[in-house]
Protein backbone atom coordinates (compact mmCIF):
# COMPACT_ATOMS: atom_id res chain seq x y z
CA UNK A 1 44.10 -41.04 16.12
CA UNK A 2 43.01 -42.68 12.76
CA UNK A 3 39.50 -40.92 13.28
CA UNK A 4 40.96 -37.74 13.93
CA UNK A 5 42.87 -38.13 10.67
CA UNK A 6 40.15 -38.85 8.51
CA UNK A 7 37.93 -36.01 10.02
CA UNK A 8 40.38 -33.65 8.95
CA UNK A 9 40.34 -35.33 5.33
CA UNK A 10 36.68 -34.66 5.67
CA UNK A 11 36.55 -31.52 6.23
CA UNK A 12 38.25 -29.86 3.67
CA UNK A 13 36.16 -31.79 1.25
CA UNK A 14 32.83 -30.74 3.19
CA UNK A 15 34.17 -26.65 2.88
CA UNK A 16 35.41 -27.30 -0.75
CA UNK A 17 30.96 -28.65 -1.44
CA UNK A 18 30.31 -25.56 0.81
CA UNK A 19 32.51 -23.40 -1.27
CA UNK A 20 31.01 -24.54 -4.69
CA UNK A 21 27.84 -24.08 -3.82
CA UNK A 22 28.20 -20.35 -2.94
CA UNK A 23 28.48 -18.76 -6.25
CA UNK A 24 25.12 -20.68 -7.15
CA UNK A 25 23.41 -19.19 -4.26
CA UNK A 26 25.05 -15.56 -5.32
CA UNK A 27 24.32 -16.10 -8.81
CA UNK A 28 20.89 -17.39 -8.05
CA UNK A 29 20.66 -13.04 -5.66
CA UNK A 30 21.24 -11.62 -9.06
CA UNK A 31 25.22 -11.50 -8.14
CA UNK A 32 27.36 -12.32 -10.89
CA UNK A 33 30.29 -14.89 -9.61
CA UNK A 34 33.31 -13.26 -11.29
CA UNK A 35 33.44 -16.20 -13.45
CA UNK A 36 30.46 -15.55 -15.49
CA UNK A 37 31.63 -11.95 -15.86
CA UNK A 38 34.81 -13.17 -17.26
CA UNK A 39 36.51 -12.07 -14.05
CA UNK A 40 37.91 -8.90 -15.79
CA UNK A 41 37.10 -5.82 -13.78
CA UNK A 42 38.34 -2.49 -15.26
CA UNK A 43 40.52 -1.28 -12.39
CA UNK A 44 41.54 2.36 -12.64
CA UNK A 45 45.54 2.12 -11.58
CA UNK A 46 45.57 5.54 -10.05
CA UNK A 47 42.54 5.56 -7.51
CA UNK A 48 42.43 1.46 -7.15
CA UNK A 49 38.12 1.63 -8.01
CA UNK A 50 36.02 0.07 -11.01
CA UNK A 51 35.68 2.23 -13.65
CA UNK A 52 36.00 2.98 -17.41
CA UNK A 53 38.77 4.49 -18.98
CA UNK A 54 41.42 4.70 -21.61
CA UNK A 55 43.13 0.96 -21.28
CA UNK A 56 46.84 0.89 -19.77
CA UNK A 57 49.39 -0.67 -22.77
CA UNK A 58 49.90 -4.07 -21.38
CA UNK A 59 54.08 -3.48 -21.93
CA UNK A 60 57.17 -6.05 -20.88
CA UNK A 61 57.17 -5.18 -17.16
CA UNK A 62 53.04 -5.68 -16.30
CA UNK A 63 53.43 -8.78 -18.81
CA UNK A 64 56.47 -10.17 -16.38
CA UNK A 65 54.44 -8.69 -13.24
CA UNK A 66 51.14 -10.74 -14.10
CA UNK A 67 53.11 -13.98 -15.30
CA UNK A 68 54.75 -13.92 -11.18
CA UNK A 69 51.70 -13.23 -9.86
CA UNK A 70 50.38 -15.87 -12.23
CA UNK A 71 52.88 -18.22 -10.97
CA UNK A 72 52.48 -17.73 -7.44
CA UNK A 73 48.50 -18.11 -7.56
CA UNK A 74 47.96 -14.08 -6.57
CA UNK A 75 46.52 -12.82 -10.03
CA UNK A 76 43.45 -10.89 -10.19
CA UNK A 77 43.26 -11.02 -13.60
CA UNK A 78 41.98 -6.99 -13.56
CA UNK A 79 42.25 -4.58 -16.88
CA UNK A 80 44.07 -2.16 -16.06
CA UNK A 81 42.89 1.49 -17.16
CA UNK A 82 43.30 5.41 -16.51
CA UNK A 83 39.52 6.67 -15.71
CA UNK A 84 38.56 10.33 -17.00
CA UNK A 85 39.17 11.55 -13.59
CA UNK A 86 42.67 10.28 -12.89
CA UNK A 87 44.19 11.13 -16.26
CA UNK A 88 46.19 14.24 -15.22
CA UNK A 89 47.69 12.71 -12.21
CA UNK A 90 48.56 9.54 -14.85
CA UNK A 91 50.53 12.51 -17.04
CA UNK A 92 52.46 13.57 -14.26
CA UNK A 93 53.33 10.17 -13.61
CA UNK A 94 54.37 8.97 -16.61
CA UNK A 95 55.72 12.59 -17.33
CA UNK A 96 58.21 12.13 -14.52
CA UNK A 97 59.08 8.56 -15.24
CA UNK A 98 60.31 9.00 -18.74
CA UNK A 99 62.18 11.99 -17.36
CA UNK A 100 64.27 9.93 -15.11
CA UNK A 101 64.71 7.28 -17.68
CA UNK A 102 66.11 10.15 -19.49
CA UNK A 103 68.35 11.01 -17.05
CA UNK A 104 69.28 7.54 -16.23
CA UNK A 105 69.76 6.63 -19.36
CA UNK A 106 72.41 9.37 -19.97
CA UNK A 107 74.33 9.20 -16.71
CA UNK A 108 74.62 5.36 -17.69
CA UNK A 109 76.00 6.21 -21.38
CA UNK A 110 78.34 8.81 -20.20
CA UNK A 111 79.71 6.07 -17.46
CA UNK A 112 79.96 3.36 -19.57
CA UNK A 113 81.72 5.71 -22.16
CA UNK A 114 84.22 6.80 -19.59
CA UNK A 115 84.83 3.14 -18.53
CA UNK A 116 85.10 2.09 -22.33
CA UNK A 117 87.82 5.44 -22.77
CA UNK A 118 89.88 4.19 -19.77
CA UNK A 119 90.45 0.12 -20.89
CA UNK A 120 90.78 -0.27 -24.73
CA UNK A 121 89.81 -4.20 -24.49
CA UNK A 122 86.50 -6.16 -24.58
CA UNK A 123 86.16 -6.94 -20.98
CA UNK A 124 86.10 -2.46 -20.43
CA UNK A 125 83.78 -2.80 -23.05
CA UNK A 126 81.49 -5.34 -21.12
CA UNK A 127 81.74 -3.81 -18.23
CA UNK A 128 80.37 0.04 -19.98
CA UNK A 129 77.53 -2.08 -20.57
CA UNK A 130 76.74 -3.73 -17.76
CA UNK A 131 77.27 -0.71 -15.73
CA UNK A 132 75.45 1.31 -18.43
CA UNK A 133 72.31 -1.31 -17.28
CA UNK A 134 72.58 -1.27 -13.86
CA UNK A 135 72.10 2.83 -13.52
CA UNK A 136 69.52 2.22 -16.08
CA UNK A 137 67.75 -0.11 -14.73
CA UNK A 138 67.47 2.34 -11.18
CA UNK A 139 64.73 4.10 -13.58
CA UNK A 140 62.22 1.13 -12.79
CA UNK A 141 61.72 2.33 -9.08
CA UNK A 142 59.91 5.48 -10.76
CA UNK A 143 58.32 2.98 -13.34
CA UNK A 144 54.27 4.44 -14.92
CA UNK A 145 52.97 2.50 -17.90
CA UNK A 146 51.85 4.16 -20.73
CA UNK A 147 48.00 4.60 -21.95
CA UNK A 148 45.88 4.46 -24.60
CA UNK A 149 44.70 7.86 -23.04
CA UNK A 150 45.25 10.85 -25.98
């Protein structure tokens, strides 16, 4: 049982050699190991493919969606961008997703006014806003990021 154990230690380690030695043997085929490109591929966030574009503002919500994906070992480290191509489906988008922030935002306001109106006192007032930032918040299912795009 021992032996069994310490095969099993083995063989990770023998993969892990195995595993190091592949990006010399790709790099060695004139393939790049992502690595010694920086591992920063321009990812267009409309059609998912490698190309150029305008750059994607890097805003509080990717910032908090790479820093989880960070965390949990998933990030692909990509620049995100809006190719030539894409760029008036990316207006829509982002069109319609400051519309309903819009909305949101005002349906929230007139709420949290109405809740304010009918309990004079801080806790009413506490509550506007928390309610205010709960319907607001509903805005982030339709979320787009902006561009550098013009």
């Amino acid at each position: 049982m021992a032996k069994s154990t310490s095969e099993k230690i083995q063989k990770p380690a023998k993969a892990g050699k195995a595993a190091a030695g592949a990006p010399a043997k790709s790099a060695a085929a004139g393939i790049a190991p992502p690595a010694a490109s920086g591992g920063r591929r321009r990812i267009c966030i409309i059609c998912q493919q490698e190309k150029a574009g305008a750059a994607v503002r890097d805003d509080f919500f990717i910032r908090t969606v790479r820093a989880v994906k960070k965390t949990l070992g998933i990030a692909t480290n990509n620049v995100l961008v809006v190719c030539k191509e894409c760029e008036p489906e990316h207006q829509k988008r982002r069109g319609a997703f400051e519309k309903t922030l819009l909305q949101y935002g005002a349906i929230g306001i007139v709420i949290g006014l109405v809740i304010l109106f009918l309990s004079f006192n801080l806790t009413g007032l506490v509550v506007a806003l928390l309610m205010a930032g709960f319907i607001l918040s509903f805005a982030i299912t339709r979320y787009h990021p902006a561009s550098e795009a013009k």
